[in-house]
PDB file of N, CA and C in Angstrom:
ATOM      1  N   UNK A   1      27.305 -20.043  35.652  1.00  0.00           N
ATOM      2  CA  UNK A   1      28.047 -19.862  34.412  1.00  0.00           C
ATOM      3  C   UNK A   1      29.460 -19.388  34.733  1.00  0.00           C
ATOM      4  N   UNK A   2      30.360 -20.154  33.797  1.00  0.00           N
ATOM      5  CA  UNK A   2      31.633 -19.294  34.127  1.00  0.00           C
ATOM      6  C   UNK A   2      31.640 -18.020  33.397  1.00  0.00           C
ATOM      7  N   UNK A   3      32.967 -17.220  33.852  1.00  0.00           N
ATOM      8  CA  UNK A   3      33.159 -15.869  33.544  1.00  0.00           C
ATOM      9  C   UNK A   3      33.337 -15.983  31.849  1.00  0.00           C
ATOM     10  N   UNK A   4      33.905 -17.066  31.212  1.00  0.00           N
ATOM     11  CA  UNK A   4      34.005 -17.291  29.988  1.00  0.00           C
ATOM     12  C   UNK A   4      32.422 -17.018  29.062  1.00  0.00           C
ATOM     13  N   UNK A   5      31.811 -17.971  29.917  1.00  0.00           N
ATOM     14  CA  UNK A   5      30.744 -18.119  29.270  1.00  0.00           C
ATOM     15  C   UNK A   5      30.058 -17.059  29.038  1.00  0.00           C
ATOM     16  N   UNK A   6      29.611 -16.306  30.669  1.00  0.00           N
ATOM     17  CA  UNK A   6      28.961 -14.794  30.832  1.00  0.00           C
ATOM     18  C   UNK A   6      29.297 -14.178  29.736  1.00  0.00           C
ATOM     19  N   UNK A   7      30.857 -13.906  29.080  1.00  0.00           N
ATOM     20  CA  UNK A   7      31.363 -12.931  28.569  1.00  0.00           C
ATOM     21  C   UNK A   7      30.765 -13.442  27.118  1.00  0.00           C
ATOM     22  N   UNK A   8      30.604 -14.611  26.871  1.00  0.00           N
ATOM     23  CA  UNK A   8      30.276 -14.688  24.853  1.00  0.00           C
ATOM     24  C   UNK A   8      28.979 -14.726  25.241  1.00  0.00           C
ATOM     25  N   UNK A   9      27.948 -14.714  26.083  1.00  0.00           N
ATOM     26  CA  UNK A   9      26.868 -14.581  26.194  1.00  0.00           C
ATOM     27  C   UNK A   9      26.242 -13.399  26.169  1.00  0.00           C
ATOM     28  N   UNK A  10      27.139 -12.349  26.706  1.00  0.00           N
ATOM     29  CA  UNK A  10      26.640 -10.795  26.568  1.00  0.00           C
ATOM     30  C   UNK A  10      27.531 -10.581  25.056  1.00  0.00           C
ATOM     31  N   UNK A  11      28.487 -11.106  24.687  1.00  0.00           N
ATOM     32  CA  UNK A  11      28.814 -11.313  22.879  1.00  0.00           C
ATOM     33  C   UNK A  11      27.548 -11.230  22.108  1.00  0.00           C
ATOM     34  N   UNK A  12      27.054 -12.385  22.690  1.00  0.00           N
ATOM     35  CA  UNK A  12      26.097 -13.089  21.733  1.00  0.00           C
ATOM     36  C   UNK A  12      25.079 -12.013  21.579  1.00  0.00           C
ATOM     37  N   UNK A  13      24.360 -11.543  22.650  1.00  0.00           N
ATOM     38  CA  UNK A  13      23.490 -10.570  22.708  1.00  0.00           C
ATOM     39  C   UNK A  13      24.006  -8.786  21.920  1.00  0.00           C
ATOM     40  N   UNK A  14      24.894  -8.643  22.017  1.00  0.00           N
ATOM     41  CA  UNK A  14      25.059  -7.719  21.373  1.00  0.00           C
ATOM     42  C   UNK A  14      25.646  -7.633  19.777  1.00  0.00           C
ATOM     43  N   UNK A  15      25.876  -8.831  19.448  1.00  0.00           N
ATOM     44  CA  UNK A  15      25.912  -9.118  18.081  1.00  0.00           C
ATOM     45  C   UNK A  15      24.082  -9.617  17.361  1.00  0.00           C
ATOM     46  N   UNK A  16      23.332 -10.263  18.530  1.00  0.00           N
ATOM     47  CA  UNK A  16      22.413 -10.206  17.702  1.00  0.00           C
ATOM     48  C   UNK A  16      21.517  -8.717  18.193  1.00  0.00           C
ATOM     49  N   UNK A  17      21.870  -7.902  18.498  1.00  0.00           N
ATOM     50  CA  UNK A  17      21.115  -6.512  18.957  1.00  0.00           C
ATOM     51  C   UNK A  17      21.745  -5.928  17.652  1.00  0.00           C
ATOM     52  N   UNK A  18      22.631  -6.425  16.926  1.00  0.00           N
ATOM     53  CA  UNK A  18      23.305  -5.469  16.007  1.00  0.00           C
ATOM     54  C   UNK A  18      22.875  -5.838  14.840  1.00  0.00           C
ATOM     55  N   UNK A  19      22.806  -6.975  14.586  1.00  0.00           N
ATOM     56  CA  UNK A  19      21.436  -8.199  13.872  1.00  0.00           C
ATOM     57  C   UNK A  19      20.175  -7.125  13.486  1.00  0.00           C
ATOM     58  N   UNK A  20      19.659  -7.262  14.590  1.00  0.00           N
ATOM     59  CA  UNK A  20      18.129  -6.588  14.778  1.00  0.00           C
ATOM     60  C   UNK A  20      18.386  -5.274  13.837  1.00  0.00           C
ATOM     61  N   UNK A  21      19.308  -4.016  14.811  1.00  0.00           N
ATOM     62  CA  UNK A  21      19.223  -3.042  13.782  1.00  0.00           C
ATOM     63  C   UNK A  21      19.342  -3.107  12.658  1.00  0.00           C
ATOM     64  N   UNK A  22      20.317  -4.207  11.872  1.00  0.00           N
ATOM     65  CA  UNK A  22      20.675  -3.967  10.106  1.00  0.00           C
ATOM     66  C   UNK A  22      19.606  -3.975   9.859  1.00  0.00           C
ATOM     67  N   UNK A  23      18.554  -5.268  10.168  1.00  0.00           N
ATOM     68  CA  UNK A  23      17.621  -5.954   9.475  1.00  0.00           C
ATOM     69  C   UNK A  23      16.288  -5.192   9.540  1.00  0.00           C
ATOM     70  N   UNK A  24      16.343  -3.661  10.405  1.00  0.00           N
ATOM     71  CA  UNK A  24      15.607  -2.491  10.089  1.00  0.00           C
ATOM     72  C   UNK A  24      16.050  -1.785   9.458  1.00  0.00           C
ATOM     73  N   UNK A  25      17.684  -1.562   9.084  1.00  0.00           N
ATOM     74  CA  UNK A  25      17.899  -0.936   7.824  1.00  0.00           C
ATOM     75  C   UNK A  25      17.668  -1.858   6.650  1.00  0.00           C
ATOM     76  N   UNK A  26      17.446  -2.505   6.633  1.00  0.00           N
ATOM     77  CA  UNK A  26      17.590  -3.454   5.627  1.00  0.00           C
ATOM     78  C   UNK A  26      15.903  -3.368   4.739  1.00  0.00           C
ATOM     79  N   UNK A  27      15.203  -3.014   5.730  1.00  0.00           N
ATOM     80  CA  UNK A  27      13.667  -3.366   5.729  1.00  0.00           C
ATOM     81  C   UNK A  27      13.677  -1.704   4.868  1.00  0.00           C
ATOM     82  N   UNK A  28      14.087  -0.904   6.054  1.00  0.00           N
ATOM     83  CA  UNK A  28      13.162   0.433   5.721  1.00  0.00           C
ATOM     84  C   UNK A  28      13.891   1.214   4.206  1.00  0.00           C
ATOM     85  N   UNK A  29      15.308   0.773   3.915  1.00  0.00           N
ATOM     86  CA  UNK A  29      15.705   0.725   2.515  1.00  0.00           C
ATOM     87  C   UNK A  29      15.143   0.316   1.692  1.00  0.00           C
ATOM     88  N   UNK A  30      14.734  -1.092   1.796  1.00  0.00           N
ATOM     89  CA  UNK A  30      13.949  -1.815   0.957  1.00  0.00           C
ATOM     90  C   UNK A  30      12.595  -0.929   0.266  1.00  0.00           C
ATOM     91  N   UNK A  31      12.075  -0.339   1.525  1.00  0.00           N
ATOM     92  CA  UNK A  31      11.173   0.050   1.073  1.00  0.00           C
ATOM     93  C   UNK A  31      10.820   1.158   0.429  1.00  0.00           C
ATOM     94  N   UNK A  32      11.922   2.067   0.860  1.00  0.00           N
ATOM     95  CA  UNK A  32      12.336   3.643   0.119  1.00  0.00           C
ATOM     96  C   UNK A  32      12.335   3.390  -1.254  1.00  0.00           C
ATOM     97  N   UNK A  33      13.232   1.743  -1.591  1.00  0.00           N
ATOM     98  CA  UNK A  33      13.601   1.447  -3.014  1.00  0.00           C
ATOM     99  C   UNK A  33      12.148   1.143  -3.786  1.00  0.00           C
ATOM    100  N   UNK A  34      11.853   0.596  -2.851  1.00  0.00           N
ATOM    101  CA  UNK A  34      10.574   0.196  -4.110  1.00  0.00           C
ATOM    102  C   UNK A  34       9.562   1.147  -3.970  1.00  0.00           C
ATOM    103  N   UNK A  35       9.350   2.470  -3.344  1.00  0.00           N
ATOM    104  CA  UNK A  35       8.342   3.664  -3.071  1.00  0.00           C
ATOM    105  C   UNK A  35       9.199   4.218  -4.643  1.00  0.00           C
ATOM    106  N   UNK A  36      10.519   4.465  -4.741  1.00  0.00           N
ATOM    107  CA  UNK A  36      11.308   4.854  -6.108  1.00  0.00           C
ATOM    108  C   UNK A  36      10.986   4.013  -7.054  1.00  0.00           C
ATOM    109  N   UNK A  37      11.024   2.912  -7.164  1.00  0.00           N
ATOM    110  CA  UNK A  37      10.835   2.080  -8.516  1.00  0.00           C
ATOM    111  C   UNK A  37       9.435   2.243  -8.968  1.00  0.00           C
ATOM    112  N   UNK A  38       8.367   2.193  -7.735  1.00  0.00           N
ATOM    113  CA  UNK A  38       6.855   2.509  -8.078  1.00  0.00           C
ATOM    114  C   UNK A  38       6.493   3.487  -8.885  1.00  0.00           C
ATOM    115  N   UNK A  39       7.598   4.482  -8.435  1.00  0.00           N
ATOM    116  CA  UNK A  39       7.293   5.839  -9.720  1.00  0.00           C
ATOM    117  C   UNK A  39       7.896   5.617 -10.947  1.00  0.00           C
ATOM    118  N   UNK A  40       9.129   5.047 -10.599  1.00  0.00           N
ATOM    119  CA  UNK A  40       9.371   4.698 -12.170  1.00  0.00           C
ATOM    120  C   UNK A  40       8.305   4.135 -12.872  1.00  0.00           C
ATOM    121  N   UNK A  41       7.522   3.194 -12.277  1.00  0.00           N
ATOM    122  CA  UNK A  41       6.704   2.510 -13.297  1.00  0.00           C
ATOM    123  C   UNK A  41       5.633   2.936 -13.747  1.00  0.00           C
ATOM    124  N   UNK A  42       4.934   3.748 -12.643  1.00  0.00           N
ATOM    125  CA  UNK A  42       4.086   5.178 -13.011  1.00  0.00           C
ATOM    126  C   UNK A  42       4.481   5.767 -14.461  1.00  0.00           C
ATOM    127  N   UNK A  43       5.848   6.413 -14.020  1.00  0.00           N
ATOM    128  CA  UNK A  43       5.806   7.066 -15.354  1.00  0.00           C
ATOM    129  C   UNK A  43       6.358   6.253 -16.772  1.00  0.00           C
ATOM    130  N   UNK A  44       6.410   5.039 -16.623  1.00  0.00           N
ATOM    131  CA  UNK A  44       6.999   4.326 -17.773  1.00  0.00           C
ATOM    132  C   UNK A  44       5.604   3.997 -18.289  1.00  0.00           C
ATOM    133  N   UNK A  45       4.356   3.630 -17.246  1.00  0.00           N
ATOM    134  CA  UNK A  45       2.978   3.435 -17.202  1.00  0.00           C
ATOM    135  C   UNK A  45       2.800   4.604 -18.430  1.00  0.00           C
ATOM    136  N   UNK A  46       2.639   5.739 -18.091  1.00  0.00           N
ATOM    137  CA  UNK A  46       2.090   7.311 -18.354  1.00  0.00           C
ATOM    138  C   UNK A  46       2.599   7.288 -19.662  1.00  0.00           C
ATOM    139  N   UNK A  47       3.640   6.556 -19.760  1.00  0.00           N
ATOM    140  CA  UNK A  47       4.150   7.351 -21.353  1.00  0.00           C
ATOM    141  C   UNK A  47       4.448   6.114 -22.463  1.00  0.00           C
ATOM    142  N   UNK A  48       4.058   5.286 -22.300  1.00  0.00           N
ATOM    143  CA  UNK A  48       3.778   3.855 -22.554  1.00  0.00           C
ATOM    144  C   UNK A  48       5.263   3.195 -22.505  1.00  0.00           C
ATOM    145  N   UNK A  49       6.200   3.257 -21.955  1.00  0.00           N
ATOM    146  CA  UNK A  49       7.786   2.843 -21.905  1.00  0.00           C
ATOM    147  C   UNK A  49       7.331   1.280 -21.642  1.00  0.00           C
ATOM    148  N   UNK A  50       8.645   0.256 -21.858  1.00  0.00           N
ATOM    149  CA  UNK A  50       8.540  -0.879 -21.605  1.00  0.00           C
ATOM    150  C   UNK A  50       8.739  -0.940 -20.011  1.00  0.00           C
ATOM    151  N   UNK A  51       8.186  -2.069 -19.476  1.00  0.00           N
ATOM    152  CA  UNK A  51       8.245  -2.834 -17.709  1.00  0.00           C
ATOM    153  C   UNK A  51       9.860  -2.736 -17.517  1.00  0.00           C
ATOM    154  N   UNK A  52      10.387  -3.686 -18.126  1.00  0.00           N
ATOM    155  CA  UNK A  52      11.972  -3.652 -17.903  1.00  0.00           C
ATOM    156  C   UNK A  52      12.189  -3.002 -18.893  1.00  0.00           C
ATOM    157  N   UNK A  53      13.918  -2.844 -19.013  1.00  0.00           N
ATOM    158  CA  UNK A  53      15.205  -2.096 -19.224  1.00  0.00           C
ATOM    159  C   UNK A  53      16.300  -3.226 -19.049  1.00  0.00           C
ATOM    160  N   UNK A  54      15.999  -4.557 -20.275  1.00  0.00           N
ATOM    161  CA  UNK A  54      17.600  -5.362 -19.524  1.00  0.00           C
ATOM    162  C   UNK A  54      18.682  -4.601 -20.311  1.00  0.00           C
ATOM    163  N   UNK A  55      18.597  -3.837 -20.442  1.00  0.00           N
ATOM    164  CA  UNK A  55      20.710  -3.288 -20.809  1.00  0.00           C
ATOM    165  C   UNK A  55      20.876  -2.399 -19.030  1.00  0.00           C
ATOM    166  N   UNK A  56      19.709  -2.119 -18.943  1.00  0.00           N
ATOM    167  CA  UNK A  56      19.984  -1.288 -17.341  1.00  0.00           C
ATOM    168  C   UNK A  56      20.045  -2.103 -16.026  1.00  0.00           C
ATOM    169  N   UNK A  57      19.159  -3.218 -16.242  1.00  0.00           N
ATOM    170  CA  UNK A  57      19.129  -4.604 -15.114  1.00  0.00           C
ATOM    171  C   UNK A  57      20.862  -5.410 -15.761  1.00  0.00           C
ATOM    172  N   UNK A  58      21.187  -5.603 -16.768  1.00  0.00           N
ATOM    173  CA  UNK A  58      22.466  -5.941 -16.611  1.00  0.00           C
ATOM    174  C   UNK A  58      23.626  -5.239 -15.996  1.00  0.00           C
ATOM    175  N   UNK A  59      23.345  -4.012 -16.030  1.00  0.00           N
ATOM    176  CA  UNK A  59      24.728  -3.011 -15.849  1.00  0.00           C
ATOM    177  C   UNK A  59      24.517  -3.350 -14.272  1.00  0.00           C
ATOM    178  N   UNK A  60      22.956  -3.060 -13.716  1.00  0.00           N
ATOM    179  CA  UNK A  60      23.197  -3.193 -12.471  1.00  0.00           C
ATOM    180  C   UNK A  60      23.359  -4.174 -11.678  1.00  0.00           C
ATOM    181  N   UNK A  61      23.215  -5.374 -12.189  1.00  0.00           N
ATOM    182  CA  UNK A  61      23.894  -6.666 -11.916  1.00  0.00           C
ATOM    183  C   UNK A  61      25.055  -6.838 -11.989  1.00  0.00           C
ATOM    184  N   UNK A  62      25.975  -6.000 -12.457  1.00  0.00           N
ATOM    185  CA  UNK A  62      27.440  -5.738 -13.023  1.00  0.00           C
ATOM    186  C   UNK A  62      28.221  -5.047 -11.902  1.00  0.00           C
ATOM    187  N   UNK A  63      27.352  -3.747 -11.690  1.00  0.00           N
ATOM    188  CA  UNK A  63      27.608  -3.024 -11.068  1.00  0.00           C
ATOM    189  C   UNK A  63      27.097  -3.892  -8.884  1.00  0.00           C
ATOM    190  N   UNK A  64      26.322  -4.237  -9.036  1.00  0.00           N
ATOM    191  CA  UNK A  64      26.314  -5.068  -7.659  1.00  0.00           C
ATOM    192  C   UNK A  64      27.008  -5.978  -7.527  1.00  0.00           C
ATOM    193  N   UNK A  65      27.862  -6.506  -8.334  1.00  0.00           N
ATOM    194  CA  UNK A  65      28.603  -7.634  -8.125  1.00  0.00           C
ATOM    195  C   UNK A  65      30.069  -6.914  -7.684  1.00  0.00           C
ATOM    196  N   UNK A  66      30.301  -6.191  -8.411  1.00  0.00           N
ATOM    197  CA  UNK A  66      31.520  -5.004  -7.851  1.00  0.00           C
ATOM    198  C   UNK A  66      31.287  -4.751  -6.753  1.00  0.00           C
ATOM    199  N   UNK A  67      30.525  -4.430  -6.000  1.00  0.00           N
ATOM    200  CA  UNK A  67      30.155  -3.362  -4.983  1.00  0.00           C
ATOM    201  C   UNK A  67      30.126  -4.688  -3.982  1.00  0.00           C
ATOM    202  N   UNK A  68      29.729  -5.925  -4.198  1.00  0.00           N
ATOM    203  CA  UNK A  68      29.529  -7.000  -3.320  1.00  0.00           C
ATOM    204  C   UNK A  68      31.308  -7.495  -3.305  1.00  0.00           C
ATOM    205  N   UNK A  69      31.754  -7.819  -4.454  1.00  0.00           N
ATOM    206  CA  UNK A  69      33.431  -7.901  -4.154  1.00  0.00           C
ATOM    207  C   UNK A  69      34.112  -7.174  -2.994  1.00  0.00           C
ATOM    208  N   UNK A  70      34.202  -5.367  -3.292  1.00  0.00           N
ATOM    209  CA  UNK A  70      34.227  -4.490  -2.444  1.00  0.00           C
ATOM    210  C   UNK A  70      33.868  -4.948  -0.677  1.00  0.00           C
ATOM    211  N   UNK A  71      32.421  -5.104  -0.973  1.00  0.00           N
ATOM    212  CA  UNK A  71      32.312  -4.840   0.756  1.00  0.00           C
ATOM    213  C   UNK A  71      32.727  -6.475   0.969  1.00  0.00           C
ATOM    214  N   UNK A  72      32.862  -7.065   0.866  1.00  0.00           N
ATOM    215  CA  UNK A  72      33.157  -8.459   0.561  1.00  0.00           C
ATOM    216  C   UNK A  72      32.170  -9.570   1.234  1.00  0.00           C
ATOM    217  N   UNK A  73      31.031  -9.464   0.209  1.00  0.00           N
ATOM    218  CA  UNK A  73      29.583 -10.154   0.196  1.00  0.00           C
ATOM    219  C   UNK A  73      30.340 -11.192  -0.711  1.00  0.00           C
ATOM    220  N   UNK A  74      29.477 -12.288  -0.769  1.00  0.00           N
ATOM    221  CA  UNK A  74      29.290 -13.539  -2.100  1.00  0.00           C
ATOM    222  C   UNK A  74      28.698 -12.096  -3.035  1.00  0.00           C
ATOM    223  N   UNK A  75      29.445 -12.284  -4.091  1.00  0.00           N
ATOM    224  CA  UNK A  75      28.654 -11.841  -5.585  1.00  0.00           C
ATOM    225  C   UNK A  75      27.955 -12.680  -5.752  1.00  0.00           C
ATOM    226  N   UNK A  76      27.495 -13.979  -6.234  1.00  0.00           N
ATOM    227  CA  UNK A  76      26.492 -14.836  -6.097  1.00  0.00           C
ATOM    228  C   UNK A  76      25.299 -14.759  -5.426  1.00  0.00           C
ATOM    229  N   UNK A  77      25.865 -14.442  -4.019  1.00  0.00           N
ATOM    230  CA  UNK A  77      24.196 -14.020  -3.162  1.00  0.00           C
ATOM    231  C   UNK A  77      23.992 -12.878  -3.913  1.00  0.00           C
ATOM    232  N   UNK A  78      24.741 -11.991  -4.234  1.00  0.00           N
ATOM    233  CA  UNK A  78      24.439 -10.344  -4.317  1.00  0.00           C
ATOM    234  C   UNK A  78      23.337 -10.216  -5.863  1.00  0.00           C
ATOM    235  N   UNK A  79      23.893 -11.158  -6.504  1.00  0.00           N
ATOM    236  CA  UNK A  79      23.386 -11.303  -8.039  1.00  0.00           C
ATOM    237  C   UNK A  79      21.976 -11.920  -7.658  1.00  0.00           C
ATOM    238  N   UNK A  80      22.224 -12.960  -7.125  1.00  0.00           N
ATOM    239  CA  UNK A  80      20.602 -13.424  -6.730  1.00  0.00           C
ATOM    240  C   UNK A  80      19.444 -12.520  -6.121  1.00  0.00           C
ATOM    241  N   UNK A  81      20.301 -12.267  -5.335  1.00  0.00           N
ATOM    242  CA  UNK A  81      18.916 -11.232  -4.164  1.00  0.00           C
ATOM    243  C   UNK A  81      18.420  -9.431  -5.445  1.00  0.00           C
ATOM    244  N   UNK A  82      19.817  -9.080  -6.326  1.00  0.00           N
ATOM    245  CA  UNK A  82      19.243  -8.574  -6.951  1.00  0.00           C
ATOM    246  C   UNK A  82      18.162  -8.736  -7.901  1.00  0.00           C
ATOM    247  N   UNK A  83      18.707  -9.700  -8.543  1.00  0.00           N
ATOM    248  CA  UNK A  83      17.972 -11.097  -9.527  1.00  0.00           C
ATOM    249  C   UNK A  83      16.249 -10.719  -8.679  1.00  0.00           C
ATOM    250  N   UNK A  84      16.334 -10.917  -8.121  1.00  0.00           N
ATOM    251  CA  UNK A  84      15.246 -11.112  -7.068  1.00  0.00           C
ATOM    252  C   UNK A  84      14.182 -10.044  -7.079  1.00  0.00           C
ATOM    253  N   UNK A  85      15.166  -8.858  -6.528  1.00  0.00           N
ATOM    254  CA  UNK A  85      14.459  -7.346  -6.493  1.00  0.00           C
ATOM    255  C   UNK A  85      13.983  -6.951  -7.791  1.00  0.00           C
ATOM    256  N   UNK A  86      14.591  -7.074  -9.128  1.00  0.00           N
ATOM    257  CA  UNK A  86      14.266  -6.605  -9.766  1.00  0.00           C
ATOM    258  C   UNK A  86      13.745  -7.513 -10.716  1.00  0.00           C
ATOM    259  N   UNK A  87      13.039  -8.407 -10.526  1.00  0.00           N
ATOM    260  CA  UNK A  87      11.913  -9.542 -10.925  1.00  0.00           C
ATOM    261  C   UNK A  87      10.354  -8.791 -10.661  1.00  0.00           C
ATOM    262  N   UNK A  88      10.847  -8.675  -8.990  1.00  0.00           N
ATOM    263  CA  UNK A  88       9.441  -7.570  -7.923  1.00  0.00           C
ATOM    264  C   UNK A  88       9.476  -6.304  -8.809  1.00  0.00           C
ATOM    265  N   UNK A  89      10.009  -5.561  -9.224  1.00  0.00           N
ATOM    266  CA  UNK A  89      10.354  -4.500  -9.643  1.00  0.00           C
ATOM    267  C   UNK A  89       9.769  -4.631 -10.814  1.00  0.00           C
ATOM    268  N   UNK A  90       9.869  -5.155 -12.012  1.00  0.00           N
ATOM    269  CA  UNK A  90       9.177  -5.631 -13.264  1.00  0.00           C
ATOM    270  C   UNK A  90       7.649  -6.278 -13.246  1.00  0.00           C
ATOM    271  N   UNK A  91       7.435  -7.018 -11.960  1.00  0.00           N
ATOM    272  CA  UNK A  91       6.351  -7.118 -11.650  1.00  0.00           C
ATOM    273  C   UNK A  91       5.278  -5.973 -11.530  1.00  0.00           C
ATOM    274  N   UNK A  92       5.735  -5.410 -10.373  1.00  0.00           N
ATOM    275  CA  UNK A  92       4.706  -4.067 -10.311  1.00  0.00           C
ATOM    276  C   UNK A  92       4.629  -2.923 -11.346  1.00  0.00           C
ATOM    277  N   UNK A  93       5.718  -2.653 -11.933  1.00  0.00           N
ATOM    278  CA  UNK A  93       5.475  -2.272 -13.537  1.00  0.00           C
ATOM    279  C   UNK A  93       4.486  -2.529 -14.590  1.00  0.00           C
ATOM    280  N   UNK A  94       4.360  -4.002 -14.423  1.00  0.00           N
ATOM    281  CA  UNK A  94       3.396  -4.686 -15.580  1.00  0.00           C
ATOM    282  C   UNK A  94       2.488  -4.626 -15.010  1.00  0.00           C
ATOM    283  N   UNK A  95       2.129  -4.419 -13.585  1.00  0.00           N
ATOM    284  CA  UNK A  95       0.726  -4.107 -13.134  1.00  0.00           C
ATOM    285  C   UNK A  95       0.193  -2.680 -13.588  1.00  0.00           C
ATOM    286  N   UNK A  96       1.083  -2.047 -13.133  1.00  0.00           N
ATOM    287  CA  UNK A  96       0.208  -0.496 -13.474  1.00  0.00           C
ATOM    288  C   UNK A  96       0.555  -0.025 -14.705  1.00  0.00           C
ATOM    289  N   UNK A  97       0.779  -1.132 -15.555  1.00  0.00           N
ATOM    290  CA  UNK A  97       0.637  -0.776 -17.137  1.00  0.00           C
ATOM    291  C   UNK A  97      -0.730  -1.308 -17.680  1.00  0.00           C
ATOM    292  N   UNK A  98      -1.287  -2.233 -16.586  1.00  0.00           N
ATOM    293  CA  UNK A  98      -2.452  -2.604 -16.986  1.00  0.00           C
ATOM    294  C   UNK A  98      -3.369  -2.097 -16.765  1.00  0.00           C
TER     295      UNK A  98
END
């Protein structure tokens, strides 16, 4: 290998070593979030509240699209993948209302 190559090759490896870590922050956030939303639904369960909240799923679709501008994500992905989470999120709600 040339010296060129060597050099984006140990690139390569330490961009995807940096890969690896997000995508354990990425995971173990994930999961903090939805250990939090679980209680929400507990107690929305407990006191008979509705599964969703869309004036609160809009704001925060509002509010992630800002925050995705900011760090400078696609708002589009950012809206989707929320879109996403909080589909799961309404899901397990309507379970333990049942």
């Amino acid at each position: 290998m040339t010296d060129a190559t060597t050099i984006a090759a140990e690139l390569l490896k330490d961009h995807r070593e940096s890969i690896d870590r997000l995508d354990a922050i990425l995971v173990y956030t994930l999961a903090e979030r939805f250990k939090r939303t679980q209680a929400v639904g507990r107690l929305k369960a407990e006191h008979d509240l509705p599964a969703s909240d869309p004036t609160r799923e809009a704001r925060q679709i509002e509010r992630l699209e800002w925050l995705s501008k900011e760090a400078e994500l696609d708002p589009e992905f950012a809206k989707k993948f929320l879109t996403f989470i909080i589909s799961e999120v309404i899901r397990h709600h309507e379970q333990l209302q049942k």
